[in-house]
C-alpha atoms as a PDB file:
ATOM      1  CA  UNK A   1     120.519  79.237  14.406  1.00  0.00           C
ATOM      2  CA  UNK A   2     123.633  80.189  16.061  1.00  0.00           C
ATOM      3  CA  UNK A   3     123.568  83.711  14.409  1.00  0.00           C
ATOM      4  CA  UNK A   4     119.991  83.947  15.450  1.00  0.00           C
ATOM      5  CA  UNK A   5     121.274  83.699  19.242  1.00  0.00           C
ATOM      6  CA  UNK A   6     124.393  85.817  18.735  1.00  0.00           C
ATOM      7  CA  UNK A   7     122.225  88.823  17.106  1.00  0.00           C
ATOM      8  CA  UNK A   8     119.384  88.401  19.480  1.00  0.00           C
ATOM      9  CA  UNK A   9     122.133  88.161  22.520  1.00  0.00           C
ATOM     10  CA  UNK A  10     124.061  91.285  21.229  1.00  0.00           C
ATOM     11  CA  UNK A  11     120.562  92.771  20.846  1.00  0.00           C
ATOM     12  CA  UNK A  12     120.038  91.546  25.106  1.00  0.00           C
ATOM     13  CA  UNK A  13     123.185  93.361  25.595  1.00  0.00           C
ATOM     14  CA  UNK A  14     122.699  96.570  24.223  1.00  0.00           C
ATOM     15  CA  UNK A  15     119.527  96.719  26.069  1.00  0.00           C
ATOM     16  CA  UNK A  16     121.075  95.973  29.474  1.00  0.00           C
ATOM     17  CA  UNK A  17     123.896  98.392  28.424  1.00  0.00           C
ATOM     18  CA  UNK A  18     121.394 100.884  28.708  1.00  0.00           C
ATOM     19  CA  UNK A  19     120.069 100.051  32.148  1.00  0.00           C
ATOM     20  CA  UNK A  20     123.712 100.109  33.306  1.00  0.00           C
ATOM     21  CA  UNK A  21     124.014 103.864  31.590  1.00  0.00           C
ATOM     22  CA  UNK A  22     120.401 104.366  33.626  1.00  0.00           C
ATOM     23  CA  UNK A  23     121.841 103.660  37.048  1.00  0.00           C
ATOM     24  CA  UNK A  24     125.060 105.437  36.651  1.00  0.00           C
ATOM     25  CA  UNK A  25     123.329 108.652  35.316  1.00  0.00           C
ATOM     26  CA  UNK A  26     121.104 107.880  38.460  1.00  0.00           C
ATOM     27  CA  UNK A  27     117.555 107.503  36.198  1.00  0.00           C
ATOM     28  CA  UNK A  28     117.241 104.386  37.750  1.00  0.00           C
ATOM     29  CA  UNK A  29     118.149 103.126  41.467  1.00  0.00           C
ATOM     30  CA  UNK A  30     117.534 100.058  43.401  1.00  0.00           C
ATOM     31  CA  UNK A  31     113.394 101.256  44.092  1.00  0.00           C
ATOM     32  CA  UNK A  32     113.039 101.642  40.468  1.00  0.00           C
ATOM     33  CA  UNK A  33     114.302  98.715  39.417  1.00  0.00           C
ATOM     34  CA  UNK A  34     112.154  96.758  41.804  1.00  0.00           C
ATOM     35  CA  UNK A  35     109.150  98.623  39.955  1.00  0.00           C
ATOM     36  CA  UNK A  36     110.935  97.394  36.662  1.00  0.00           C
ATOM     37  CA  UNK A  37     110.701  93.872  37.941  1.00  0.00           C
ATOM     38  CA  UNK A  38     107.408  93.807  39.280  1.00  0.00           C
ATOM     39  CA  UNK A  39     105.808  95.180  36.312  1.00  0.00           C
ATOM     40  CA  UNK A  40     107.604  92.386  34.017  1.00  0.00           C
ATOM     41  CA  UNK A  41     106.527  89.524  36.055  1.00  0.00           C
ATOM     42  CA  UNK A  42     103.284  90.497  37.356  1.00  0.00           C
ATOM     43  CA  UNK A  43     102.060  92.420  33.986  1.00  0.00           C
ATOM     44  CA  UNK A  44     103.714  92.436  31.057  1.00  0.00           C
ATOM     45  CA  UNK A  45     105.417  88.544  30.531  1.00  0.00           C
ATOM     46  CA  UNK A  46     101.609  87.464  31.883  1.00  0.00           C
ATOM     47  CA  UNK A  47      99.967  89.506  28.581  1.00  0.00           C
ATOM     48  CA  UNK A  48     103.155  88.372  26.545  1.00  0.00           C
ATOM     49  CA  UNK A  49     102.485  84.794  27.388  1.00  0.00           C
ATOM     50  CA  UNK A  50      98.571  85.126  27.203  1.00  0.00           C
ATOM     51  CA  UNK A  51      98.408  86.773  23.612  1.00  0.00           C
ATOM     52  CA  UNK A  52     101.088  84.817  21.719  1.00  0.00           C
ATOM     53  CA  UNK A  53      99.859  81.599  23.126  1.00  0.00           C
ATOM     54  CA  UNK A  54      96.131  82.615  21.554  1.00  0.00           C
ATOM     55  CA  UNK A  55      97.596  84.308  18.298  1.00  0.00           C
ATOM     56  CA  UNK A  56      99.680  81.552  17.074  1.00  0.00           C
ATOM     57  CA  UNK A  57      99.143  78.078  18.866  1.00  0.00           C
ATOM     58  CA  UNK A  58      96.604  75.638  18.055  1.00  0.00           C
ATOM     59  CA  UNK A  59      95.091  72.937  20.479  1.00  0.00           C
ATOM     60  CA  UNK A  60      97.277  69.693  18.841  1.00  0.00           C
ATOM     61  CA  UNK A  61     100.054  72.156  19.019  1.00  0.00           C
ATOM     62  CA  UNK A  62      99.632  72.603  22.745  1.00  0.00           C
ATOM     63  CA  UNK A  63      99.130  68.428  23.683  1.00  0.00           C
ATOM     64  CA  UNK A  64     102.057  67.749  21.257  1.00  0.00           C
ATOM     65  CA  UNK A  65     104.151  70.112  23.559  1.00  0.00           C
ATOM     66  CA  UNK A  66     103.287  68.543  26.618  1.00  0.00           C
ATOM     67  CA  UNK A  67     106.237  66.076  26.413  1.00  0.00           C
ATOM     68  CA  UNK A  68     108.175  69.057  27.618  1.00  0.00           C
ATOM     69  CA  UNK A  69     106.924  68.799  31.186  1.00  0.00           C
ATOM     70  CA  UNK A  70     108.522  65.586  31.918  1.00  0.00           C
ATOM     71  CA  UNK A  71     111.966  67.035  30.135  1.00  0.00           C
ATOM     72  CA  UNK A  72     111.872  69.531  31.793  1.00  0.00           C
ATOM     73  CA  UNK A  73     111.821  68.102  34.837  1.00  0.00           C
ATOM     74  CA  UNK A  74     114.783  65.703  33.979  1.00  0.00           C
ATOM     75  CA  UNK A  75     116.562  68.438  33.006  1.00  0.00           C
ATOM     76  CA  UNK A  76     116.163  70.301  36.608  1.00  0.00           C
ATOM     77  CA  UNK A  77     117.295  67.246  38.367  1.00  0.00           C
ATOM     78  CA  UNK A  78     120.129  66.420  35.908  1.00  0.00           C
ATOM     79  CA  UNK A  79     121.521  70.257  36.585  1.00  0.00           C
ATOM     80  CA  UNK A  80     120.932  69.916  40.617  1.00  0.00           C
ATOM     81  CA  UNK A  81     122.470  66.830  40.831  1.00  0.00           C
ATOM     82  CA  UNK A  82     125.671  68.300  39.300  1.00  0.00           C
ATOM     83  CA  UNK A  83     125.783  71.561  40.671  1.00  0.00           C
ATOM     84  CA  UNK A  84     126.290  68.933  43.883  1.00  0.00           C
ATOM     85  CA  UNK A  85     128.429  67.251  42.330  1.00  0.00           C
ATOM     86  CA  UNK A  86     130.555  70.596  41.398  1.00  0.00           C
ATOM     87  CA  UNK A  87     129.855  71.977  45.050  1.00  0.00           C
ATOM     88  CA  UNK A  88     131.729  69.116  46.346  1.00  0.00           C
ATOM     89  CA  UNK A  89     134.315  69.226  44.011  1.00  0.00           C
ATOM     90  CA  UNK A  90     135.205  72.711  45.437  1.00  0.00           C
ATOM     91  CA  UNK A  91     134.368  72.384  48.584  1.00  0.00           C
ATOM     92  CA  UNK A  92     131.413  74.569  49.583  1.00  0.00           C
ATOM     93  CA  UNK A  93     129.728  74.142  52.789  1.00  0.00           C
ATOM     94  CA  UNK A  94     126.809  76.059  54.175  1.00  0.00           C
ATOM     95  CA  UNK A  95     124.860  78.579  52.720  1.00  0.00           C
ATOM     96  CA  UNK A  96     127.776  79.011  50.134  1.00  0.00           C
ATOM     97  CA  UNK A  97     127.013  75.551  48.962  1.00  0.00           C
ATOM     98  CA  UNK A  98     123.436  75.784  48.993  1.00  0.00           C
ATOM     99  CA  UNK A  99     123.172  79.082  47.065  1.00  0.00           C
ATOM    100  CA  UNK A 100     125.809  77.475  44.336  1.00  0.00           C
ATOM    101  CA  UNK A 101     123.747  74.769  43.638  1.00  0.00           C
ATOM    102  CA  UNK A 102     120.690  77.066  43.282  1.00  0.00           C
ATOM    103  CA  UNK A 103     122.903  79.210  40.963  1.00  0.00           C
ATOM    104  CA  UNK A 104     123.673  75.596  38.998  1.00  0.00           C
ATOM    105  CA  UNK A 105     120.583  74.421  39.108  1.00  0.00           C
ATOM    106  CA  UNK A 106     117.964  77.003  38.162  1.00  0.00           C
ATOM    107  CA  UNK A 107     117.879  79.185  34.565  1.00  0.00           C
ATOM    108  CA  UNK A 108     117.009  82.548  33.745  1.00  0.00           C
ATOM    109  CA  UNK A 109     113.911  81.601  31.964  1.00  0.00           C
ATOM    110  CA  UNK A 110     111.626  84.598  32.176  1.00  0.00           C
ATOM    111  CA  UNK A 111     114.108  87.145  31.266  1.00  0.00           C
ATOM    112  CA  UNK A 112     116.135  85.277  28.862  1.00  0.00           C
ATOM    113  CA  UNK A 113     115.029  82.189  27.919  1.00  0.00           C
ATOM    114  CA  UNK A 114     111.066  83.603  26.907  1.00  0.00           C
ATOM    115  CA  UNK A 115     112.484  85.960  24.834  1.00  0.00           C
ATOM    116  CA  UNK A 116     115.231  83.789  23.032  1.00  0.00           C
ATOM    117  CA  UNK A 117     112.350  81.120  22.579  1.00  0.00           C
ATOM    118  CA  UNK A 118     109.995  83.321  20.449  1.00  0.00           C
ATOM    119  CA  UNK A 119     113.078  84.988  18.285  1.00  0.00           C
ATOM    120  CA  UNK A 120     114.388  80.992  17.313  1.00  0.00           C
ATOM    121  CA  UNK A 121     110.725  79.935  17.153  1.00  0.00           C
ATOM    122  CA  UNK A 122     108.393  82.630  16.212  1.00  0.00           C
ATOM    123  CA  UNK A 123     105.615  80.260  15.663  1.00  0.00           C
ATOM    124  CA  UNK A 124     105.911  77.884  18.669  1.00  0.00           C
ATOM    125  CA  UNK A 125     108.686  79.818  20.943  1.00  0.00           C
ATOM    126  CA  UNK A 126     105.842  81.235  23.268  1.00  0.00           C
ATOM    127  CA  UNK A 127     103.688  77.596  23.625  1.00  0.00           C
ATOM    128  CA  UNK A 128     106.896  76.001  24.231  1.00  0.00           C
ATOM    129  CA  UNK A 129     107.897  78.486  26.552  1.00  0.00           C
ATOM    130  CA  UNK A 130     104.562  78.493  28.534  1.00  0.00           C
ATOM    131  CA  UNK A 131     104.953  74.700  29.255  1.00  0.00           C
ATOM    132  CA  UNK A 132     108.428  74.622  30.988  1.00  0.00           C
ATOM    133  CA  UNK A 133     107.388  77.638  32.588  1.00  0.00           C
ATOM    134  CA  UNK A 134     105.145  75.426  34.508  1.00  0.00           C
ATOM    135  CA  UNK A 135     108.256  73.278  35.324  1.00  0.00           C
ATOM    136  CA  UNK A 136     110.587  76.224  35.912  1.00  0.00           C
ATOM    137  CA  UNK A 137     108.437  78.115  38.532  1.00  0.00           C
ATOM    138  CA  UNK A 138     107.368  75.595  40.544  1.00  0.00           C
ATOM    139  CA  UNK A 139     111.634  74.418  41.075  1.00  0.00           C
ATOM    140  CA  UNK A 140     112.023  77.926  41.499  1.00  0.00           C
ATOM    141  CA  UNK A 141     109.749  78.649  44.737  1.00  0.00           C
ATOM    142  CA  UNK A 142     110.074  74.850  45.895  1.00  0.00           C
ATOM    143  CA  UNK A 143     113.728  73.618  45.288  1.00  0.00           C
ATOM    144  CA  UNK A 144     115.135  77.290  44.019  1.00  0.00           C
ATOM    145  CA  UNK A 145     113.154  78.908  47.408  1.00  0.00           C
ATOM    146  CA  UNK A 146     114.469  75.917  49.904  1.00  0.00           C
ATOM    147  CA  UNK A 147     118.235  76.419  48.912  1.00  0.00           C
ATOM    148  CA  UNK A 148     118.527  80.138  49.315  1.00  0.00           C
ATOM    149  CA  UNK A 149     117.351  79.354  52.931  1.00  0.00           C
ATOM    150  CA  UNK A 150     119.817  80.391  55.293  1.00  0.00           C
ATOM    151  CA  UNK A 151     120.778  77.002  57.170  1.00  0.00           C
ATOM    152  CA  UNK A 152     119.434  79.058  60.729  1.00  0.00           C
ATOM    153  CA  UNK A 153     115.786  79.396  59.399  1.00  0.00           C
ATOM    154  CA  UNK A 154     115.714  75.476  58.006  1.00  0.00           C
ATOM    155  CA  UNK A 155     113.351  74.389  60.805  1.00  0.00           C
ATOM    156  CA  UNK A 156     110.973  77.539  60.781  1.00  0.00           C
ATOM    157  CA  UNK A 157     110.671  76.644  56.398  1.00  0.00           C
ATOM    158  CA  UNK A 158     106.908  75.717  55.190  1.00  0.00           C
ATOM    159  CA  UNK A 159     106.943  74.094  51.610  1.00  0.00           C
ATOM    160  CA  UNK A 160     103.582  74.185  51.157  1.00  0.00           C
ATOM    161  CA  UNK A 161     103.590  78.099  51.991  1.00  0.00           C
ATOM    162  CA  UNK A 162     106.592  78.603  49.292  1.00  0.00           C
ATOM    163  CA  UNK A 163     104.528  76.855  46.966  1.00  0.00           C
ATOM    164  CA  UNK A 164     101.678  78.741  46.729  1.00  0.00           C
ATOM    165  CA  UNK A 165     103.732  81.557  44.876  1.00  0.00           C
ATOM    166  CA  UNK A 166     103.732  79.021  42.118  1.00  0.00           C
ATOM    167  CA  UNK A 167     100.849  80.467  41.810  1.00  0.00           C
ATOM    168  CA  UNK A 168     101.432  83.727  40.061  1.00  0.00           C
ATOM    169  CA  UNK A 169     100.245  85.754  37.516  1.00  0.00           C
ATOM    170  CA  UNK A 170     102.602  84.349  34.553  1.00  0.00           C
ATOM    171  CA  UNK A 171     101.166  80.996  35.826  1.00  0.00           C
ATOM    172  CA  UNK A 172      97.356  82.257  35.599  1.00  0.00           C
ATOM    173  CA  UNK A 173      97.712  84.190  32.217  1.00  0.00           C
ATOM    174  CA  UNK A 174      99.417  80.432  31.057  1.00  0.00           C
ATOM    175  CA  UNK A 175      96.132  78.457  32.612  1.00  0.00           C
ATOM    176  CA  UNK A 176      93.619  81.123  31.028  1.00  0.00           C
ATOM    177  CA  UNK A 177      94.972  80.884  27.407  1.00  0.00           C
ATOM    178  CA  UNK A 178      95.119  76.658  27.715  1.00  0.00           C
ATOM    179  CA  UNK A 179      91.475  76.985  28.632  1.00  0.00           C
ATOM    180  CA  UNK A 180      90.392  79.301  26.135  1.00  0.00           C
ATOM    181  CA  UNK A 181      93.060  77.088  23.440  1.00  0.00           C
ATOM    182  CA  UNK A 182      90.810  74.141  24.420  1.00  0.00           C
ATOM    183  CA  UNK A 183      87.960  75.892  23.621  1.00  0.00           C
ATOM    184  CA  UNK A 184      88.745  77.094  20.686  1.00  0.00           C
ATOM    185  CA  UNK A 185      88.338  80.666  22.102  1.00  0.00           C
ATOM    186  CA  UNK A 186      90.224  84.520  21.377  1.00  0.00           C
ATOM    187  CA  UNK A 187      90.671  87.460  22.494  1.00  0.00           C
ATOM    188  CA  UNK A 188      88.433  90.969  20.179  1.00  0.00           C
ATOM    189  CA  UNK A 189      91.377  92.097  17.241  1.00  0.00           C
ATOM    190  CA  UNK A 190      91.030  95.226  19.272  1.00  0.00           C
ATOM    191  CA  UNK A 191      92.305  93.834  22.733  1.00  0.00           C
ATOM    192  CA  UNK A 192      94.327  90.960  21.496  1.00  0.00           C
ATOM    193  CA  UNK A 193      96.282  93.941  19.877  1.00  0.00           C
ATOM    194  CA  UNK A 194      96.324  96.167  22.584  1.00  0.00           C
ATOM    195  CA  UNK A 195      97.453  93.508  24.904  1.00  0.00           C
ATOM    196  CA  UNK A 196     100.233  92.378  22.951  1.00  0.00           C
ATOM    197  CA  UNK A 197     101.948  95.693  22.300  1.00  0.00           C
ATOM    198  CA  UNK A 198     102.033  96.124  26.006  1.00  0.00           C
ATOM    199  CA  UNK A 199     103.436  92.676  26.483  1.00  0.00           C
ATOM    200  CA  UNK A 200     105.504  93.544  23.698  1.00  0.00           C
ATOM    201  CA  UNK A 201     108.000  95.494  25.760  1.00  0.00           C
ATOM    202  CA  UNK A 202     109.296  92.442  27.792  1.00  0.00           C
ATOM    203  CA  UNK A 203     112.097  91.988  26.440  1.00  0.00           C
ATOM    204  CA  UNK A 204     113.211  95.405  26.522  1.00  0.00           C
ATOM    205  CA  UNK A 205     112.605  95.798  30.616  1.00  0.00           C
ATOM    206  CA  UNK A 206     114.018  92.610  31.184  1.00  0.00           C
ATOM    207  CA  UNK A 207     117.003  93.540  29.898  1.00  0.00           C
ATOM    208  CA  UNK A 208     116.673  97.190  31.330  1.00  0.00           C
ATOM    209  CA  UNK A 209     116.377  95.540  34.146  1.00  0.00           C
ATOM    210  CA  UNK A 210     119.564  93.018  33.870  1.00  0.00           C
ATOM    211  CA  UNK A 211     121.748  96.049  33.138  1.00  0.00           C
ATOM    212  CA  UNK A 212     120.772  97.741  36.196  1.00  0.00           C
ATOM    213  CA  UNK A 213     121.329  94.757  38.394  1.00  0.00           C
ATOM    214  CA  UNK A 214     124.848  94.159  37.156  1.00  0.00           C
ATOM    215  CA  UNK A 215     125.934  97.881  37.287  1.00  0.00           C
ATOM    216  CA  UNK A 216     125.261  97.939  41.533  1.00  0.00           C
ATOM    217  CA  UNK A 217     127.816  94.392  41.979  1.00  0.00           C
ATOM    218  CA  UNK A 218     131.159  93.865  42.522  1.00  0.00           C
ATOM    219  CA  UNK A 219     132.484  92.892  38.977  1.00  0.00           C
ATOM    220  CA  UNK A 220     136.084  92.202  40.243  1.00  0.00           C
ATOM    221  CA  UNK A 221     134.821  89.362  42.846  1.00  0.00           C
ATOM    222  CA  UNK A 222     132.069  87.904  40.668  1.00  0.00           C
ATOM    223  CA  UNK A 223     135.262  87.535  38.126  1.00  0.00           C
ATOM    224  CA  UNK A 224     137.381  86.157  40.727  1.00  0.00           C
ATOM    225  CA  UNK A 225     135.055  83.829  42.406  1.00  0.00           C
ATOM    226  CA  UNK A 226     136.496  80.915  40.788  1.00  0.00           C
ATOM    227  CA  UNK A 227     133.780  78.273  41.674  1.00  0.00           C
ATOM    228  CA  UNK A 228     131.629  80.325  39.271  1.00  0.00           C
ATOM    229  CA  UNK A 229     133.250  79.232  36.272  1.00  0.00           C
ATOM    230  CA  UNK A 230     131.923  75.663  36.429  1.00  0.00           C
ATOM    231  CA  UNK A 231     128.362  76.831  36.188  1.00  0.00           C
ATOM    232  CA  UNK A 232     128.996  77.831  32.637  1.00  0.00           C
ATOM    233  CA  UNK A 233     131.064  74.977  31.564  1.00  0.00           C
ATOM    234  CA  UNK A 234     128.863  72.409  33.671  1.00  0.00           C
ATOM    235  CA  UNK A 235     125.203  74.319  32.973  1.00  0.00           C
ATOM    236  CA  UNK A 236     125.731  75.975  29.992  1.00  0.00           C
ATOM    237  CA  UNK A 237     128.056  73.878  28.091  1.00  0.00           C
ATOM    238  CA  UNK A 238     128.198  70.285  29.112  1.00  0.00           C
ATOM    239  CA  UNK A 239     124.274  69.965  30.056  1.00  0.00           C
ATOM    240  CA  UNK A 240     122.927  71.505  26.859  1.00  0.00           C
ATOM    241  CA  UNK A 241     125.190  69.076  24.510  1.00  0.00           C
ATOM    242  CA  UNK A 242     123.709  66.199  26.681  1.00  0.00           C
ATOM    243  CA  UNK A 243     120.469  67.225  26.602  1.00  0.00           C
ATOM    244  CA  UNK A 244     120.746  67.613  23.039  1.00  0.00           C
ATOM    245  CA  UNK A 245     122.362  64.056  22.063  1.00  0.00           C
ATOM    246  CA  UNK A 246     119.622  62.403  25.041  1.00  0.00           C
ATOM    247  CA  UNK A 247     116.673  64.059  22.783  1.00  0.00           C
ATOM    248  CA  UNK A 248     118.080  63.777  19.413  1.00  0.00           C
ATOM    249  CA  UNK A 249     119.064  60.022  19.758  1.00  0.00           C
ATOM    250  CA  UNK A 250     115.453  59.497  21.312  1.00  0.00           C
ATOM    251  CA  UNK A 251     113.698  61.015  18.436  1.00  0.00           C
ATOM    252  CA  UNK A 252     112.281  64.029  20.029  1.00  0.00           C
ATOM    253  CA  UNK A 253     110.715  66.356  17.915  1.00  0.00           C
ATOM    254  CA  UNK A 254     113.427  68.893  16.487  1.00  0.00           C
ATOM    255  CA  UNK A 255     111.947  72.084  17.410  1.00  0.00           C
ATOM    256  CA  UNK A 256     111.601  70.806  21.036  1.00  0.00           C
ATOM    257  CA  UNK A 257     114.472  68.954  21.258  1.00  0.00           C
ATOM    258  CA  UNK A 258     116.463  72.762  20.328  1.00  0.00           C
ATOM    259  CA  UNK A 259     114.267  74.373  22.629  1.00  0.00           C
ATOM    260  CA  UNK A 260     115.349  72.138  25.652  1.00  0.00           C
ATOM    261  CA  UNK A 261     118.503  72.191  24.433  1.00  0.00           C
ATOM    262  CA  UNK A 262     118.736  76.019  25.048  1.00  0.00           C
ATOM    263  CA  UNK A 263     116.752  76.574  27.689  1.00  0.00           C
ATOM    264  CA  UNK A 264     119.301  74.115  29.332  1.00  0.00           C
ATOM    265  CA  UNK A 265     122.017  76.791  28.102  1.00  0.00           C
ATOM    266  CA  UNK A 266     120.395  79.829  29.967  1.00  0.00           C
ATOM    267  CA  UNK A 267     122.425  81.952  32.539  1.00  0.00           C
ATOM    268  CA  UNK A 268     121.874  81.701  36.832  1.00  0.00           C
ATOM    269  CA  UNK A 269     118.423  82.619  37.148  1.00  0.00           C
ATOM    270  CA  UNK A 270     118.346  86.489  38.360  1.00  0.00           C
ATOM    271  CA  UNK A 271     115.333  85.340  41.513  1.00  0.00           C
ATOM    272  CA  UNK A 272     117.713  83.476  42.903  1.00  0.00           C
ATOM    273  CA  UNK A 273     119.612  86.202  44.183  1.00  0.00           C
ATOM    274  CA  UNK A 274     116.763  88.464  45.022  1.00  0.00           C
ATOM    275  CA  UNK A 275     115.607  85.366  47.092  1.00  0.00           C
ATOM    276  CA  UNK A 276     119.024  84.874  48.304  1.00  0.00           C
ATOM    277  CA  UNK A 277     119.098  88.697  49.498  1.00  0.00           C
ATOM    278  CA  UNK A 278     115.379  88.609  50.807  1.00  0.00           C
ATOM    279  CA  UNK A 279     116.362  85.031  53.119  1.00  0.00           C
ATOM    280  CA  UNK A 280     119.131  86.506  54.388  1.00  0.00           C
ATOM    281  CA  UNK A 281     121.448  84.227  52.716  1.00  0.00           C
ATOM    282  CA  UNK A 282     124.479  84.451  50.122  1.00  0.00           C
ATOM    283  CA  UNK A 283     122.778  87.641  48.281  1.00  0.00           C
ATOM    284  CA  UNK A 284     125.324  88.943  47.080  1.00  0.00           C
ATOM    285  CA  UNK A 285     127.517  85.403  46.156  1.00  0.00           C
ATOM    286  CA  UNK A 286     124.755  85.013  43.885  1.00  0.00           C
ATOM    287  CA  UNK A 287     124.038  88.211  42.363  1.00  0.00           C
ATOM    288  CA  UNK A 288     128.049  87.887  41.046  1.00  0.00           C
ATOM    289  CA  UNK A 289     126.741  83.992  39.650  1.00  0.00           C
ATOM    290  CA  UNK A 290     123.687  85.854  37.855  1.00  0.00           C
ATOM    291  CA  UNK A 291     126.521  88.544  36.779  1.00  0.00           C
ATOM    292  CA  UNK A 292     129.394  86.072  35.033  1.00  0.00           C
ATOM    293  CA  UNK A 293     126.957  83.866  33.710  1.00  0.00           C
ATOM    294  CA  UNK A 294     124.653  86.076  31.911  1.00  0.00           C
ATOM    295  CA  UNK A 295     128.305  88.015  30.423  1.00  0.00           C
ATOM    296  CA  UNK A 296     129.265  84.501  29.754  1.00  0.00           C
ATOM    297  CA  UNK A 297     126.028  83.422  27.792  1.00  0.00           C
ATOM    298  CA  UNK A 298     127.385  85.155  25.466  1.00  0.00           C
ATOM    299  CA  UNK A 299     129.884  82.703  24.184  1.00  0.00           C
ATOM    300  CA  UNK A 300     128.642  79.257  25.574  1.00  0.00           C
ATOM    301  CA  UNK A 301     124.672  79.600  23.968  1.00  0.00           C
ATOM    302  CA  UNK A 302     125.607  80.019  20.302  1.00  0.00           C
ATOM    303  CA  UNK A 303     128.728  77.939  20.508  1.00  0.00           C
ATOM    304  CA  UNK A 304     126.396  75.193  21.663  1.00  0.00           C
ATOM    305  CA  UNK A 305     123.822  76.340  18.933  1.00  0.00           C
ATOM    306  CA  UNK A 306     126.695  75.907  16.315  1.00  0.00           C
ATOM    307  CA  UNK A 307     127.414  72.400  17.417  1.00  0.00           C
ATOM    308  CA  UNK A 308     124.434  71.417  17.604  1.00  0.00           C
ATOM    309  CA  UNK A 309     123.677  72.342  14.419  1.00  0.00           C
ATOM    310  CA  UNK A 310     126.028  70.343  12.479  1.00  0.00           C
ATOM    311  CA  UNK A 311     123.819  67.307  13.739  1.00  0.00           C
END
């Protein structure tokens, strides 16, 4: 399994490689990789979710996945509380502090962790994604959207108006193909094919995408930023392993109990600094946690991989 991540992470890399080469030969600039972005979230990971769900899931499948909601919801408190923990260790106050623990705290799911999921599970990667997605999105525009608040605009912040973007259209394509699951519905051949060649090139964008963000930062201060480095040993080393012994002690199912214990392994999620930016916050503190940790995934997610699979 840990040669399964390595290959599919040297795969990510050459991909975002390219979106580096994009920018610097200016095919790509900040506009187009907001288009880049958009279309993944709001069109192609939607149809990616919606047709692999259908194709390969079946409706015990989908209840005996379930069990992931509550995990991962332990698992988002377990990584806030010690990206607080690690805050305080260094000393971060203010909008420093509360952008760190969003960097700690929230993983890059959608661009990572979906496609990861269906290379180490082809049969049940895209179901179990799908259900921590549920998990993921809602920390991400509740918890992930309320720390990447700049201190000054506390008072003027609406939860319930942040959480209506849970709401979204990876969250409706996810609803649609439980329904029709349920049901025992599909899609025609003819547009279940179509629809999954076009979510097909997820992967490929996200990564795109990736590349281009880390070739407009600051590579020398994300490196020497040295509060970054406990995100990867404390998020991406430590929490995994735990995760992993928690589940495996318990009993958990195997396939679910790997899947938690690398989606727990996943790199700063890349909204948080676009939310970050967008708040007026730490933007760019962040983007340089989304940079190290995704170069540092590298290493940490099939070492942890490897030792987990001598269990």
């Amino acid at each position: 399994m840990a040669a399964i991540i390595l290959k599919q992470l040297i795969t990510f890399t050459i991909m975002a490689a390219i979106g580096v080469l994009a920018v610097k030969l200016h095919v790509l600039d900040s506009q187009g990789l907001g288009a880049i972005a958009s279309l993944v979230i709001n069109i192609t990971m939607p149809l990616m979710l919606l047709t692999n769900i259908l194709e390969g899931a079946t409706r015990q499948q989908l209840l005996d996945t379930l069990i992931i909601i509550p995990l991962g919801i332990l698992l988002v408190a377990l990584l806030y509380a010690l990206a607080w923990l690690a805050a305080k260790l260094c000393r971060l106050e203010g909008n420093k502090k509360r952008v760190f623990c969003a960097c700690g705290t929230l993983g890059n799911n959608g661009f990572m962790g979906i496609p990861l999921a269906v290379a180490l599970f082809p049969q049940m990667g895209t179901l179990y994604s799908a259900v921590f997605t549920l998990v993921d999105q809602t920390a991400c525009w509740s918890l992930g959207y309320y720390l990447c608040l700049p201190e000054e605009k506390l008072k003027d912040s609406r939860w319930s108006a942040n959480l209506k973007k849970v709401v979204n259209p990876c969250i409706v394509a996810i609803c649609i193909a439980v329904v029709m699951l349920l049901a025992g519905l599909h899609l025609p051949d003819l547009l279940q094919s179509a629809l999954s060649t076009v979510g097909g090139v997820t992967s490929p964008l996200a990564m795109v995408y990736i590349g281009g963000l880390a070739a407009g930062l600051d590579l020398k201060q994300a490196l020497t930023t040295r509060e970054f480095y406990l995100i990867p040993v404390v998020k991406m080393l430590l929490t995994p392993l735990l995760m992993f012994l928690v589940l495996h002690t318990a009993g958990v199912d195997e396939g679910i109990t790997l899947y938690m214990t690398m989606i727990a392994g996943t790199p700063t999620m890349a909204s948080v600094a676009m939310m970050a930016r967008n708040n007026g916050s730490e933007g760019d503190y962040a983007a340089g946690a989304v940079l190290l940790t995704t170069v540092c995934c590298i290493v940490t997610l099939p070492l942890v991989m490897l030792v987990v699979g001598l269990f």
